[in-house]
C-alpha atoms as a PDB file:
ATOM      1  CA  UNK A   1      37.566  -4.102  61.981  1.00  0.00           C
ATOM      2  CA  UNK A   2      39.173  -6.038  59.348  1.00  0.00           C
ATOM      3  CA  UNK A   3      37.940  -9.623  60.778  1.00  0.00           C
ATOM      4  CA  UNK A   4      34.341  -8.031  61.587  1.00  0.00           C
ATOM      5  CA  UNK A   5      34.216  -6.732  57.317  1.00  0.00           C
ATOM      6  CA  UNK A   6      35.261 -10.243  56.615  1.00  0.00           C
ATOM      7  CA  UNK A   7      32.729 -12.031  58.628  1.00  0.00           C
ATOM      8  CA  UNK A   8      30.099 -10.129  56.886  1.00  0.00           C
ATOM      9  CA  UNK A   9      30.830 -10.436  53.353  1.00  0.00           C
ATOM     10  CA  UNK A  10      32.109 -14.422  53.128  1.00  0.00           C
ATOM     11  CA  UNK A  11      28.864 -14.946  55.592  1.00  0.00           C
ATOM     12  CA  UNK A  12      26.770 -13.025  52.950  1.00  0.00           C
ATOM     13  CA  UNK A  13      28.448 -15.135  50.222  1.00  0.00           C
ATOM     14  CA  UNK A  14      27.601 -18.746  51.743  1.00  0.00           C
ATOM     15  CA  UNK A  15      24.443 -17.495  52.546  1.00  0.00           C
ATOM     16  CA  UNK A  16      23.672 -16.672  48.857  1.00  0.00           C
ATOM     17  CA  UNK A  17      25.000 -20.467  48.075  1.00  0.00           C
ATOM     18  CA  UNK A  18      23.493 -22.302  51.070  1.00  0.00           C
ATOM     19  CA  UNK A  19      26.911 -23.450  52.962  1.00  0.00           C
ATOM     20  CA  UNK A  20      27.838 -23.593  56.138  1.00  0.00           C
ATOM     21  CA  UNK A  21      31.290 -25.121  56.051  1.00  0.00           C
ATOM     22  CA  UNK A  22      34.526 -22.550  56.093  1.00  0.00           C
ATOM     23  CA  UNK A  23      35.626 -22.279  52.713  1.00  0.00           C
ATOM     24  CA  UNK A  24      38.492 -19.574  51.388  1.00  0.00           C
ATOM     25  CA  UNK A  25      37.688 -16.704  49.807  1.00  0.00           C
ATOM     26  CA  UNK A  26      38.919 -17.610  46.485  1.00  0.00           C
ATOM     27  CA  UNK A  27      36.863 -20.531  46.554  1.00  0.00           C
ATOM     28  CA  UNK A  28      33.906 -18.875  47.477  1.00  0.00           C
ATOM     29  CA  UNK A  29      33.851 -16.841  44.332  1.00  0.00           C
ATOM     30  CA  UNK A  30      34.378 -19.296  41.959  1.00  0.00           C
ATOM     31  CA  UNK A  31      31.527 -21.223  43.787  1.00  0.00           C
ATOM     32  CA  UNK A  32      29.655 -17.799  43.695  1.00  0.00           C
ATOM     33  CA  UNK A  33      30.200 -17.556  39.819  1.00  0.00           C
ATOM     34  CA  UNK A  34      29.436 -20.945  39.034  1.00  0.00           C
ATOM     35  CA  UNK A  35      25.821 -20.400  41.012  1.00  0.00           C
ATOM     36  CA  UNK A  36      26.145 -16.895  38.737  1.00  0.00           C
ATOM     37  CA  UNK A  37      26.033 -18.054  35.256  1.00  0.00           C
ATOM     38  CA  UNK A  38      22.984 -20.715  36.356  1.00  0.00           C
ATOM     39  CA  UNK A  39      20.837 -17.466  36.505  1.00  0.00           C
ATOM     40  CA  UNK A  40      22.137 -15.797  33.497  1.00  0.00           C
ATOM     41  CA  UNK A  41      18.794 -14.293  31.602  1.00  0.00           C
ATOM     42  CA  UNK A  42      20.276 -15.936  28.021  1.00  0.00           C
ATOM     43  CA  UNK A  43      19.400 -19.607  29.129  1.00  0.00           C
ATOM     44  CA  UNK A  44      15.713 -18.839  30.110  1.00  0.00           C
ATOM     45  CA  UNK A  45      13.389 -18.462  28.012  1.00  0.00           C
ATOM     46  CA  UNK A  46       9.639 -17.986  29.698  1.00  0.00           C
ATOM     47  CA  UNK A  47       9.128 -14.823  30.281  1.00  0.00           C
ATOM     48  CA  UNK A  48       8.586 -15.550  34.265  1.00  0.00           C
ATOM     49  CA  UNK A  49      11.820 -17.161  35.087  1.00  0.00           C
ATOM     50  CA  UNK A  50      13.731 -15.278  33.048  1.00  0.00           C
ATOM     51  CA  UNK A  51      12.583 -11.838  35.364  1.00  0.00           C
ATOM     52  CA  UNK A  52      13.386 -13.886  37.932  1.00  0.00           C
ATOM     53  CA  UNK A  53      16.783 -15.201  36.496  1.00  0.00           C
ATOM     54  CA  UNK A  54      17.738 -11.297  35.932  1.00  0.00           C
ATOM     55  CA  UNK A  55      17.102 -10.371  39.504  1.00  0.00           C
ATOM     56  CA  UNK A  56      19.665 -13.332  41.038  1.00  0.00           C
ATOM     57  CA  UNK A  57      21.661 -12.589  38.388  1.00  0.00           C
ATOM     58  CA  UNK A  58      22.338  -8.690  39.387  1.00  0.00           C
ATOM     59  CA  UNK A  59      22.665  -9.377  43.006  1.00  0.00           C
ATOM     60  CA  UNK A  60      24.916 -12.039  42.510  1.00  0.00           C
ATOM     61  CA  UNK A  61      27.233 -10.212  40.160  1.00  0.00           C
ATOM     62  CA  UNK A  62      27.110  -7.176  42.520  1.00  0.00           C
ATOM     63  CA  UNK A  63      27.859  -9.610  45.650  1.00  0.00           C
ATOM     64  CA  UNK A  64      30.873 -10.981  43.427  1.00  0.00           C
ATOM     65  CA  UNK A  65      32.106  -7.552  42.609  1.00  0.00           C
ATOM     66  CA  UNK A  66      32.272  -7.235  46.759  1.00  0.00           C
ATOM     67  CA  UNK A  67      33.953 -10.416  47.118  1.00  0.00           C
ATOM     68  CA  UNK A  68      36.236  -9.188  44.750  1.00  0.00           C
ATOM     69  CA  UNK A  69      37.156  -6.187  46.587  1.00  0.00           C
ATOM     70  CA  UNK A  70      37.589  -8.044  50.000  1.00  0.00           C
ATOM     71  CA  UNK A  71      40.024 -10.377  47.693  1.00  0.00           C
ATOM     72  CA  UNK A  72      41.764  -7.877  46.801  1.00  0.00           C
ATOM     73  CA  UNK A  73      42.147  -6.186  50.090  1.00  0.00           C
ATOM     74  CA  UNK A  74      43.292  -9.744  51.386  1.00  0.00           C
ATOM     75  CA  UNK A  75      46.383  -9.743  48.441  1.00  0.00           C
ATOM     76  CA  UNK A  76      47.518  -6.349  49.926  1.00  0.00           C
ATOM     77  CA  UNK A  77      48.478  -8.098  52.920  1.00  0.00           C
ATOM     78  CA  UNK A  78      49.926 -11.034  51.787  1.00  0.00           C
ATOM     79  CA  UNK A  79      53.911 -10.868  51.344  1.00  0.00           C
ATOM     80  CA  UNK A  80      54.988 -11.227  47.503  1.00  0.00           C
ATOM     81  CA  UNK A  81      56.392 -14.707  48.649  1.00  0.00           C
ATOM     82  CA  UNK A  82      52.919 -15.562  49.029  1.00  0.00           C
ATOM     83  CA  UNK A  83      51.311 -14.019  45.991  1.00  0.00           C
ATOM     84  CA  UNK A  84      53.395 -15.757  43.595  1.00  0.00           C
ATOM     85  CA  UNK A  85      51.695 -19.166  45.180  1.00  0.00           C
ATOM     86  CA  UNK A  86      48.305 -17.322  44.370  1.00  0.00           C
ATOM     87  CA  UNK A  87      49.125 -16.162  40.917  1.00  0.00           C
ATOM     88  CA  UNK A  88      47.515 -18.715  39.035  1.00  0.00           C
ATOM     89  CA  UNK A  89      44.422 -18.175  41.321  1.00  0.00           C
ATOM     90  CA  UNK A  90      44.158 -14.291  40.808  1.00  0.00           C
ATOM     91  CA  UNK A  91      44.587 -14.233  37.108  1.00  0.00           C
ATOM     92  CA  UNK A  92      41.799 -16.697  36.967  1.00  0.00           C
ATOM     93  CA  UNK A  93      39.943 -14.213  39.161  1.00  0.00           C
ATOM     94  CA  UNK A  94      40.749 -11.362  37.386  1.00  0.00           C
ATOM     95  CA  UNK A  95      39.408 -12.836  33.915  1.00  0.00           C
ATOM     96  CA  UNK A  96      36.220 -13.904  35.802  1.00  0.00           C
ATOM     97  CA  UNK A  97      36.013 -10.408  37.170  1.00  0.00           C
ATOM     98  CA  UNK A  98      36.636  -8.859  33.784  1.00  0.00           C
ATOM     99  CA  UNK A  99      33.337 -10.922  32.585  1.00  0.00           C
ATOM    100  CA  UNK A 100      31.293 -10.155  35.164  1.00  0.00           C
ATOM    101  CA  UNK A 101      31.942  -6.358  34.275  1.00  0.00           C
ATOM    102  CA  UNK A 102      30.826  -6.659  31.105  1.00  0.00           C
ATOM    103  CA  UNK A 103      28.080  -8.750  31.200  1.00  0.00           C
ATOM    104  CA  UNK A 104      26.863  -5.909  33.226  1.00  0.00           C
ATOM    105  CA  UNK A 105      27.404  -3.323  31.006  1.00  0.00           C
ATOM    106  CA  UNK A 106      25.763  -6.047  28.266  1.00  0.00           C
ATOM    107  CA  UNK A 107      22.448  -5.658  30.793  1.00  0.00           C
ATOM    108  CA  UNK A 108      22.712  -2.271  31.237  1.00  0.00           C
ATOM    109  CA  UNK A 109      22.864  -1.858  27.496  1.00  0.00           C
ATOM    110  CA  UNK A 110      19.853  -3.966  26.931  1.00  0.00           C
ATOM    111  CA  UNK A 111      17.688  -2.059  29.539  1.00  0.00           C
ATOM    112  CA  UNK A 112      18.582   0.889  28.021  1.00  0.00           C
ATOM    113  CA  UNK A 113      17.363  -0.726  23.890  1.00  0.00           C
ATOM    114  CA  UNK A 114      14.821  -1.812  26.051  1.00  0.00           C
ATOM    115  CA  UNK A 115      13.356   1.529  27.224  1.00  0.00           C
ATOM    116  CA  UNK A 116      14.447   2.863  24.206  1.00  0.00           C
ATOM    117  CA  UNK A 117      12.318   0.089  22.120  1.00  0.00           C
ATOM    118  CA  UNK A 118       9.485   1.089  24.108  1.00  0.00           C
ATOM    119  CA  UNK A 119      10.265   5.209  23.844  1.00  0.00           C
ATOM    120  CA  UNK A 120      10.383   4.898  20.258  1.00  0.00           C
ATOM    121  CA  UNK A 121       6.709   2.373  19.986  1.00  0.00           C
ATOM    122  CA  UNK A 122       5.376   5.097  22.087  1.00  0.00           C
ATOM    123  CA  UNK A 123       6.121   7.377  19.562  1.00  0.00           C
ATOM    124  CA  UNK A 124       5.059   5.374  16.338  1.00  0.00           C
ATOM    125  CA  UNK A 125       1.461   5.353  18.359  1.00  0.00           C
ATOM    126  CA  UNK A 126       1.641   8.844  18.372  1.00  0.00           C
ATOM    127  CA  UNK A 127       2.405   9.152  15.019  1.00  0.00           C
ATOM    128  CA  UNK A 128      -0.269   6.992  13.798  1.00  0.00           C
ATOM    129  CA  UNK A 129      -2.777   8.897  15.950  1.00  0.00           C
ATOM    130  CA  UNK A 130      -1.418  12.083  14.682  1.00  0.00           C
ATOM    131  CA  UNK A 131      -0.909  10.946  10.844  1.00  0.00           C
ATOM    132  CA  UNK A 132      -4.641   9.027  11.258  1.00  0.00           C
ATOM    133  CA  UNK A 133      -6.291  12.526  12.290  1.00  0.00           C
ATOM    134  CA  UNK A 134      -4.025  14.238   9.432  1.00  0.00           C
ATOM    135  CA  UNK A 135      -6.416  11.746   6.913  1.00  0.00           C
ATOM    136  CA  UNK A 136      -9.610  12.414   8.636  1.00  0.00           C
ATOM    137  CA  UNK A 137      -8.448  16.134   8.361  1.00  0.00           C
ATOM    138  CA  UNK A 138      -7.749  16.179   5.176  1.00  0.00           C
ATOM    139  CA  UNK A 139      -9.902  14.543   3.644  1.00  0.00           C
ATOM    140  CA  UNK A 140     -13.059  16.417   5.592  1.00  0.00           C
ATOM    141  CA  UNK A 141     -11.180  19.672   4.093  1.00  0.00           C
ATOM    142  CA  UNK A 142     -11.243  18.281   0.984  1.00  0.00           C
ATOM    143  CA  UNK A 143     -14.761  17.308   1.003  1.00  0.00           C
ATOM    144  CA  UNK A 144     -16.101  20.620   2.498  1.00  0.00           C
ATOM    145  CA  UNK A 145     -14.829  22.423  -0.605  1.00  0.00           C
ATOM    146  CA  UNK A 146     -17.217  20.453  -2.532  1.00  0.00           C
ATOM    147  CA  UNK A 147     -20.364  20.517   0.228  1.00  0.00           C
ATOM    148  CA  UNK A 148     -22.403  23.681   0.075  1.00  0.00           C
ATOM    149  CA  UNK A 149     -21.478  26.149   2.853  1.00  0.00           C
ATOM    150  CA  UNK A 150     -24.716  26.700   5.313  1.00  0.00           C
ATOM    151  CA  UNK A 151     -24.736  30.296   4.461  1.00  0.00           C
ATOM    152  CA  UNK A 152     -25.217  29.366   0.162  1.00  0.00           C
ATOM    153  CA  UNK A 153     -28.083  26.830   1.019  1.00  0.00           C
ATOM    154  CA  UNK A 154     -29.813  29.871   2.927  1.00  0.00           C
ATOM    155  CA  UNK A 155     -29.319  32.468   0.335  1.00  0.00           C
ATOM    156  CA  UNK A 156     -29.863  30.065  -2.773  1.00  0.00           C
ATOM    157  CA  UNK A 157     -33.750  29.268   0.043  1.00  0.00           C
ATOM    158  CA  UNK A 158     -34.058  32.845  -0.166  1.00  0.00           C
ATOM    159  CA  UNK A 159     -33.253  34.021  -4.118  1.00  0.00           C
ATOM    160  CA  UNK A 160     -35.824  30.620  -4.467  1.00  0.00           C
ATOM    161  CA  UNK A 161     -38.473  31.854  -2.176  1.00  0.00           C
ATOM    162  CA  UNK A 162     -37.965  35.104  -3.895  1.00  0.00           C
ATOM    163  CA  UNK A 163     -38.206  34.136  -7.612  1.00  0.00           C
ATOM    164  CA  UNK A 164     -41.255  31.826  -6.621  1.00  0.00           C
ATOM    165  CA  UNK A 165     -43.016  35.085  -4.949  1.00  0.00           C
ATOM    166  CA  UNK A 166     -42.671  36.760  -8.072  1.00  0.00           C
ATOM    167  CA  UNK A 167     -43.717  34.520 -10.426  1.00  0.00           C
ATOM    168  CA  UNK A 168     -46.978  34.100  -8.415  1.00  0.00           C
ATOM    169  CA  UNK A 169     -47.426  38.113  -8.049  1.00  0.00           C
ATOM    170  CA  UNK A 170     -46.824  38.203 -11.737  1.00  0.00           C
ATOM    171  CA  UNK A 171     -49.810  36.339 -12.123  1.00  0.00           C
ATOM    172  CA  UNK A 172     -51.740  38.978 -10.652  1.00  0.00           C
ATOM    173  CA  UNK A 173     -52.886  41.380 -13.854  1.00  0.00           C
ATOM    174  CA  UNK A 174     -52.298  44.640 -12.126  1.00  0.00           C
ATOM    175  CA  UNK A 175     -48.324  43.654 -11.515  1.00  0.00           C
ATOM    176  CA  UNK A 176     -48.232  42.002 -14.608  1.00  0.00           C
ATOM    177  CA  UNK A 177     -49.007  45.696 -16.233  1.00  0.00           C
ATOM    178  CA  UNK A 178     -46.627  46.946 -14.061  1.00  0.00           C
ATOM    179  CA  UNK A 179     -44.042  44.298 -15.420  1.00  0.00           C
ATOM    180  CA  UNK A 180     -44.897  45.036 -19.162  1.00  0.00           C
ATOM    181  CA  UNK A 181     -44.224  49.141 -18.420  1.00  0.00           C
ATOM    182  CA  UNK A 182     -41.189  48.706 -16.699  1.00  0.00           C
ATOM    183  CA  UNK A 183     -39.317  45.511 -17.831  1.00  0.00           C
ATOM    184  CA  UNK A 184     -37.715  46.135 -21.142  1.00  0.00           C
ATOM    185  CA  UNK A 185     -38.204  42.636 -22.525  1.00  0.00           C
ATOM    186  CA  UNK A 186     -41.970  42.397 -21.663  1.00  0.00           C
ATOM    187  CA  UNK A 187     -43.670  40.287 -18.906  1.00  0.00           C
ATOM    188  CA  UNK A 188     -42.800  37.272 -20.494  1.00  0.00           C
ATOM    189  CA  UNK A 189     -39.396  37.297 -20.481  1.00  0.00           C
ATOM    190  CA  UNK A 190     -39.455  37.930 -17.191  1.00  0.00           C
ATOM    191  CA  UNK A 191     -41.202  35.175 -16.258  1.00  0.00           C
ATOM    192  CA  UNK A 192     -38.809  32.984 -18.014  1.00  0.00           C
ATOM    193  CA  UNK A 193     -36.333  34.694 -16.418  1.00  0.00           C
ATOM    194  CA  UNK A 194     -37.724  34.363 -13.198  1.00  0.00           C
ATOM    195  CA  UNK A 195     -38.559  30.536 -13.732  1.00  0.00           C
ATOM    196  CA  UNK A 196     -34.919  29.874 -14.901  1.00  0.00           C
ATOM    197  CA  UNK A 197     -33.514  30.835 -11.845  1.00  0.00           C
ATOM    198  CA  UNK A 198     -36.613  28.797  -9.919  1.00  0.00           C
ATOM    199  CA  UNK A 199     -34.814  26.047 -12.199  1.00  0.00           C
ATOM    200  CA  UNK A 200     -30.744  26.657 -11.485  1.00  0.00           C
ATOM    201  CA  UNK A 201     -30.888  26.723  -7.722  1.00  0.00           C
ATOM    202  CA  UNK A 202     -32.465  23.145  -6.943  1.00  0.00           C
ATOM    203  CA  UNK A 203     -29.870  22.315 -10.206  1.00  0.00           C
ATOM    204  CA  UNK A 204     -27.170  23.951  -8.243  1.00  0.00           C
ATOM    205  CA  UNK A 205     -27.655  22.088  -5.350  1.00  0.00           C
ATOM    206  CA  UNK A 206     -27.803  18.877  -6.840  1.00  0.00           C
ATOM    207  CA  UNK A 207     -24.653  19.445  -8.779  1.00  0.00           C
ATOM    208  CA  UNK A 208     -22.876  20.216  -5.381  1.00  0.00           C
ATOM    209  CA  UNK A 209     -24.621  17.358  -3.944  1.00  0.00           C
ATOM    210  CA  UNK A 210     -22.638  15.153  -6.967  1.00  0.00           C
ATOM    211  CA  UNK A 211     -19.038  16.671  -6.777  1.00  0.00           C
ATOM    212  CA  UNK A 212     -19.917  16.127  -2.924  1.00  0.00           C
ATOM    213  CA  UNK A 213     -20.739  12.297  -3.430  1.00  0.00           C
ATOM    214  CA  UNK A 214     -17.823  11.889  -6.150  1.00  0.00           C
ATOM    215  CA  UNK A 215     -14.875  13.576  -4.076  1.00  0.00           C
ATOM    216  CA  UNK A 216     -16.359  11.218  -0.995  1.00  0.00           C
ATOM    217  CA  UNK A 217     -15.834   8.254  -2.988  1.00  0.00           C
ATOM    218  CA  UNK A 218     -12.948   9.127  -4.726  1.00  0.00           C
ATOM    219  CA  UNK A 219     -10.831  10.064  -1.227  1.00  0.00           C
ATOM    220  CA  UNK A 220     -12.287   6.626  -0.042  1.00  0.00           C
ATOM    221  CA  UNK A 221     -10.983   4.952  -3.237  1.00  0.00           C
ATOM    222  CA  UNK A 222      -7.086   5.690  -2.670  1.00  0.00           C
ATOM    223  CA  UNK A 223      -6.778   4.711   0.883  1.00  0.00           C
ATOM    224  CA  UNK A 224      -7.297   1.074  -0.374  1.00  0.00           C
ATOM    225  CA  UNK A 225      -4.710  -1.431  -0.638  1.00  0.00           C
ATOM    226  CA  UNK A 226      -5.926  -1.861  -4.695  1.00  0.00           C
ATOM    227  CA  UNK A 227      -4.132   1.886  -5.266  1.00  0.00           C
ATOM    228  CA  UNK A 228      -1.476   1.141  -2.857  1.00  0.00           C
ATOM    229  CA  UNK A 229      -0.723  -2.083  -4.836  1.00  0.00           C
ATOM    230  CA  UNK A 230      -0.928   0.456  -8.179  1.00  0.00           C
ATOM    231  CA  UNK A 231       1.747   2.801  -6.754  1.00  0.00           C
ATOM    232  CA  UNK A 232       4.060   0.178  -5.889  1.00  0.00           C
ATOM    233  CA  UNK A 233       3.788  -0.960  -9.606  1.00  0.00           C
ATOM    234  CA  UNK A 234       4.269   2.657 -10.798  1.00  0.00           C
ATOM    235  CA  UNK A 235       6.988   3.001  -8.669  1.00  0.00           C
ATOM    236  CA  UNK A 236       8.458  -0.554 -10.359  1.00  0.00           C
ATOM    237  CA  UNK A 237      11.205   1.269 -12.046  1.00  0.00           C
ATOM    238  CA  UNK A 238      12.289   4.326  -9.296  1.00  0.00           C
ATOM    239  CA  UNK A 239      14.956   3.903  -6.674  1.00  0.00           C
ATOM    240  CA  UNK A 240      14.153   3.551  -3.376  1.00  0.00           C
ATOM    241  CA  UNK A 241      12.944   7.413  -2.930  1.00  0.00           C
ATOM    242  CA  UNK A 242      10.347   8.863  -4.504  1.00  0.00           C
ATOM    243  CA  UNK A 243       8.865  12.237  -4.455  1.00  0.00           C
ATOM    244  CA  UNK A 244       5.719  14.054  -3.888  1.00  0.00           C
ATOM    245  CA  UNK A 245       5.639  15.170  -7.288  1.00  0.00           C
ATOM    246  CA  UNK A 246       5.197  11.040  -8.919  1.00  0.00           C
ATOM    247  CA  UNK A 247       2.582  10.710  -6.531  1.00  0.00           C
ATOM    248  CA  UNK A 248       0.320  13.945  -7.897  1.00  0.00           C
ATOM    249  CA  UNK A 249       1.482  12.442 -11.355  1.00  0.00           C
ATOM    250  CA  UNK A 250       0.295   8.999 -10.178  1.00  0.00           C
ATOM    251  CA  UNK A 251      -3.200   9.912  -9.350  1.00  0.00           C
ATOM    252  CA  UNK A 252      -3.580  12.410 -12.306  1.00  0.00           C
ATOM    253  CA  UNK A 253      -3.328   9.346 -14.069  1.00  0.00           C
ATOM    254  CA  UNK A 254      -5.215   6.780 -12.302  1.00  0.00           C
ATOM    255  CA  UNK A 255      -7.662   9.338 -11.405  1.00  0.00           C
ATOM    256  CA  UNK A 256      -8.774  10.984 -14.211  1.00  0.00           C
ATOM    257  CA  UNK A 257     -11.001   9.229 -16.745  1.00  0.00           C
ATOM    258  CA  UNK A 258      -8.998   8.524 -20.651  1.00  0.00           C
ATOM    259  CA  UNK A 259     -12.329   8.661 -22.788  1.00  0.00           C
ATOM    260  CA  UNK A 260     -13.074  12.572 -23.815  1.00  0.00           C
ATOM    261  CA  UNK A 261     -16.751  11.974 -21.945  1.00  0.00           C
ATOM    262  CA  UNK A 262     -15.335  11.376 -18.439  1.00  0.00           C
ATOM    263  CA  UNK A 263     -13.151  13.722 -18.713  1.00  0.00           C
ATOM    264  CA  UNK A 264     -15.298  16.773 -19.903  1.00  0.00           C
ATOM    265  CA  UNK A 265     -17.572  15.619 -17.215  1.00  0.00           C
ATOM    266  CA  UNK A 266     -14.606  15.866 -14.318  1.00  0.00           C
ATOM    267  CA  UNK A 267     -13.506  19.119 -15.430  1.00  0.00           C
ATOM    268  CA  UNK A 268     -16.918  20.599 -16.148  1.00  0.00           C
ATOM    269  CA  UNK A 269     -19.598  18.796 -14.307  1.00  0.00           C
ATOM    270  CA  UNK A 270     -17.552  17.432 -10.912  1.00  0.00           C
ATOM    271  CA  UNK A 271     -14.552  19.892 -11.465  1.00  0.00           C
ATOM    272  CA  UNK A 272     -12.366  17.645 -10.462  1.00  0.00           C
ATOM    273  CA  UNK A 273      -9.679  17.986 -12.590  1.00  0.00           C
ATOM    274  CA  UNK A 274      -7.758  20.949 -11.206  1.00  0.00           C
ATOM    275  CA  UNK A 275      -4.311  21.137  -8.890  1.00  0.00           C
ATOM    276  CA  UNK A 276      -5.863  21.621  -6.228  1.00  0.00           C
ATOM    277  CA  UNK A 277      -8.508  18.672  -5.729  1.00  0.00           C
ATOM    278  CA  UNK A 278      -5.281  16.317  -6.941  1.00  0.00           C
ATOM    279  CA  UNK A 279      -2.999  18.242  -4.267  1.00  0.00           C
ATOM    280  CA  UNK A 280      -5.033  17.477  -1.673  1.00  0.00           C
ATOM    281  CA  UNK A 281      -5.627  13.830  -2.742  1.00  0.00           C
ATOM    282  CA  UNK A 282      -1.925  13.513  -2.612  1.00  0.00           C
ATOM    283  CA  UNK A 283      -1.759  14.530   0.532  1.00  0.00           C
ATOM    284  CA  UNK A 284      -4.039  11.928   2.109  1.00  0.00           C
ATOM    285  CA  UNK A 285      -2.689   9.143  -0.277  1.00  0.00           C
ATOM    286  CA  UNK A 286       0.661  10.002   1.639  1.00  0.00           C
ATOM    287  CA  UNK A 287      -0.517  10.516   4.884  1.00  0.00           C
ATOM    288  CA  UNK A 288      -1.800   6.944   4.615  1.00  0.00           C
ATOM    289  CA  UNK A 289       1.051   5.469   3.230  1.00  0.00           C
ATOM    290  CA  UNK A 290       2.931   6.930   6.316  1.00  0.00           C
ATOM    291  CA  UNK A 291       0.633   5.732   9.035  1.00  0.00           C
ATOM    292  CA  UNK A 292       0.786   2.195   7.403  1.00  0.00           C
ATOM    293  CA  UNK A 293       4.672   2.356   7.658  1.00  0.00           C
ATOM    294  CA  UNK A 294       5.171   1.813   4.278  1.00  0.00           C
ATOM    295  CA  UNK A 295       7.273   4.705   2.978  1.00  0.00           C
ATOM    296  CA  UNK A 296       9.104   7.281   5.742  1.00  0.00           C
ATOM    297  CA  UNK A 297       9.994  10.881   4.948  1.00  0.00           C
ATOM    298  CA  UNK A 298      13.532  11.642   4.020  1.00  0.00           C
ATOM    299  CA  UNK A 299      13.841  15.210   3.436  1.00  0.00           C
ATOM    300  CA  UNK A 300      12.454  18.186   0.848  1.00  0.00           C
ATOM    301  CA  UNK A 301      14.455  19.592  -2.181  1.00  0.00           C
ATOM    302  CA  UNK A 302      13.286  21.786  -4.783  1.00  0.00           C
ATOM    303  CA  UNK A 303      10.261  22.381  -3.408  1.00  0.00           C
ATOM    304  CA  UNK A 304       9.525  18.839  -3.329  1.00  0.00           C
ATOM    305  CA  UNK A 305       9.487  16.276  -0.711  1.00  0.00           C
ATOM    306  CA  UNK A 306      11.463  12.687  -1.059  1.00  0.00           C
ATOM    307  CA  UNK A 307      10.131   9.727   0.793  1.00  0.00           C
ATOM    308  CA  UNK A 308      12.205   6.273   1.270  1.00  0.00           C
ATOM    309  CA  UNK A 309      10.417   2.905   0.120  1.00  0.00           C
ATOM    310  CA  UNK A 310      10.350   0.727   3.362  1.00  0.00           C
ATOM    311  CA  UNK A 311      10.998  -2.536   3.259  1.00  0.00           C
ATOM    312  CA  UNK A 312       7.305  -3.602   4.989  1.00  0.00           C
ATOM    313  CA  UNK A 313       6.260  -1.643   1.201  1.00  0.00           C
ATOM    314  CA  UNK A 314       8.707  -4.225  -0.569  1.00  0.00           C
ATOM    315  CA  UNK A 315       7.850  -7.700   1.616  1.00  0.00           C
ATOM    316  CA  UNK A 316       3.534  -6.676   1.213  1.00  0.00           C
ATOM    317  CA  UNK A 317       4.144  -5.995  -2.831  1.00  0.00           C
ATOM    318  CA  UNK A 318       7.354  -8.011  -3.311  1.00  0.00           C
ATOM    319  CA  UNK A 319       5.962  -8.973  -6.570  1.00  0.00           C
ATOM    320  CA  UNK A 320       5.661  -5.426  -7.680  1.00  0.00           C
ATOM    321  CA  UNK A 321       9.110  -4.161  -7.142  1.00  0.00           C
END
């Protein structure tokens, strides 16, 4: 049984290295781990040979492990006489053994950063997806507060179509009688009445249709690498975290217009300048920044969140920080 076990495994060995001659065991192996370290995957580089230098590489090891074994087996029956003779030999073989084990737990290790590389790149792909429909969200949520609802165009077409009706029935000088005997302030002020509103609903609608255009361009604005340039420099001075709070402070600032003109017309006219237009513009200035990989999310405090400064932030605007 013995012989027939080592038959196989020395006849799988100088099969692996092409001999035919009888050679000890001993010899075998370090003949074996000589042929080992030609395929080890750290002295190829193409990506080819190299998947091709990793698959010798594992069944040699693994045949060497074997060989080891059988060694060993072999130094059981030996009397101590003759393992002091092969001392020399099997320390040798031991240390040679003791690198093959862990070079393979080296490999293992690197298929498992491997999978783990491509686990976590998976995930960053999934973030971006996720954080890139976050934007789109957002900012579509942000610009529907602004667009008029389908159910205020219809009423405003019907409080029109109404107002127009009446100003051409109080044309007519039975209703315009009517008007004078039952409208307090006469049938002209009624008529001015009625033709103001004729006047504030188109006006209405055009105002919406500005805030509309404004908050479009405004949300476009701060997703370019101009504003993400400006927050580095605002952020010049800060550590490497940052809150959520310096970035609504940020845009309040770069946002809002310094002359007393601009700014009665973005409170007043685009009513822009309230918490929660800038809130939500926050939120899609950070969104970006996260999908970019620029800044990462640390943890919330205080009713604020604290984001980290990466250092892909630092090497694009090294000159800022």
């Amino acid at each position: 049984m013995m012989t027939d076990i080592k038959t196989h495994i020395l006849q799988r060995v100088k099969d692996a290295l092409g001999l035919s001659e009888e050679l000890s065991s001993t010899h075998l192996y370090n003949l074996l781990y000589e042929a080992r370290n030609l395929f080890h995957p750290d002295k190829h580089i193409d990506e080819g040979s190299k998947l091709n230098a990793q698959d010798n590489f594992s069944k040699l090891n693994n045949l060497l492990i074997e060989l080891r074994k059988f060694i060993e087996s072999e130094n059981q029956e030996k009397k101590p006489s003759e393992l002091i003779l092969y001392k020399d030999k099997n320390e040798d073989l031991l240390q040679k053994h003791q690198i093959i084990t862990r070079d393979l737990l080296i490999e293992d290790l690197k298929l498992k950063i491997r999978d783990q590389e491509q686990s976590i790149e998976k995930l960053k792909q999934n973030i971006n997806t996720i954080t890139s429909s976050d934007i789109k969200d957002k900012t579509e949520k942000l610009i529907n507060q602004y667009k008029p609802s389908k159910r205020t165009i219809i009423s405003g077409g019907i409080v029109f179509g109404l107002s127009f009706t009446a100003i051409v029935i109080s044309k007519i000088d039975d209703v315009a009688q009517g008007i004078s005997k039952y409208f307090p302030f006469g049938s002209q002020a009624f008529n001015y009445l009625v033709f103001s509103t004729c006047l504030l609903i188109p006006a209405n609608y055009f105002l919406k249709y500005l805030r509309e255009k404004k908050i479009i361009e405004i949300s476009k604005r701060i997703l370019t690498p101009y504003y993400t340039q400006k927050f580095s420099r605002y952020l010049e001075y800060s550590n490497d975290t940052f809150t959520d709070l310096q970035v609504y402070e940020f845009l309040e600032w770069e946002l809002m217009p310094k002359r007393k003109l601009g700014k009665f017309l973005d409170k007043y006219l685009y009513d822009i300048d309230n918490d929660l237009t800038i809130n939500s513009l926050k939120e899609i200035f950070i969104h970006n920044l996260l999908s970019n990989e620029l800044i990462s999310y640390v943890d919330s405090h205080m009713l604020h969140r604290h984001f980290k400064i990466l250092k892909s932030y630092r090497m694009a605007h090294s000159g800022s920080f």
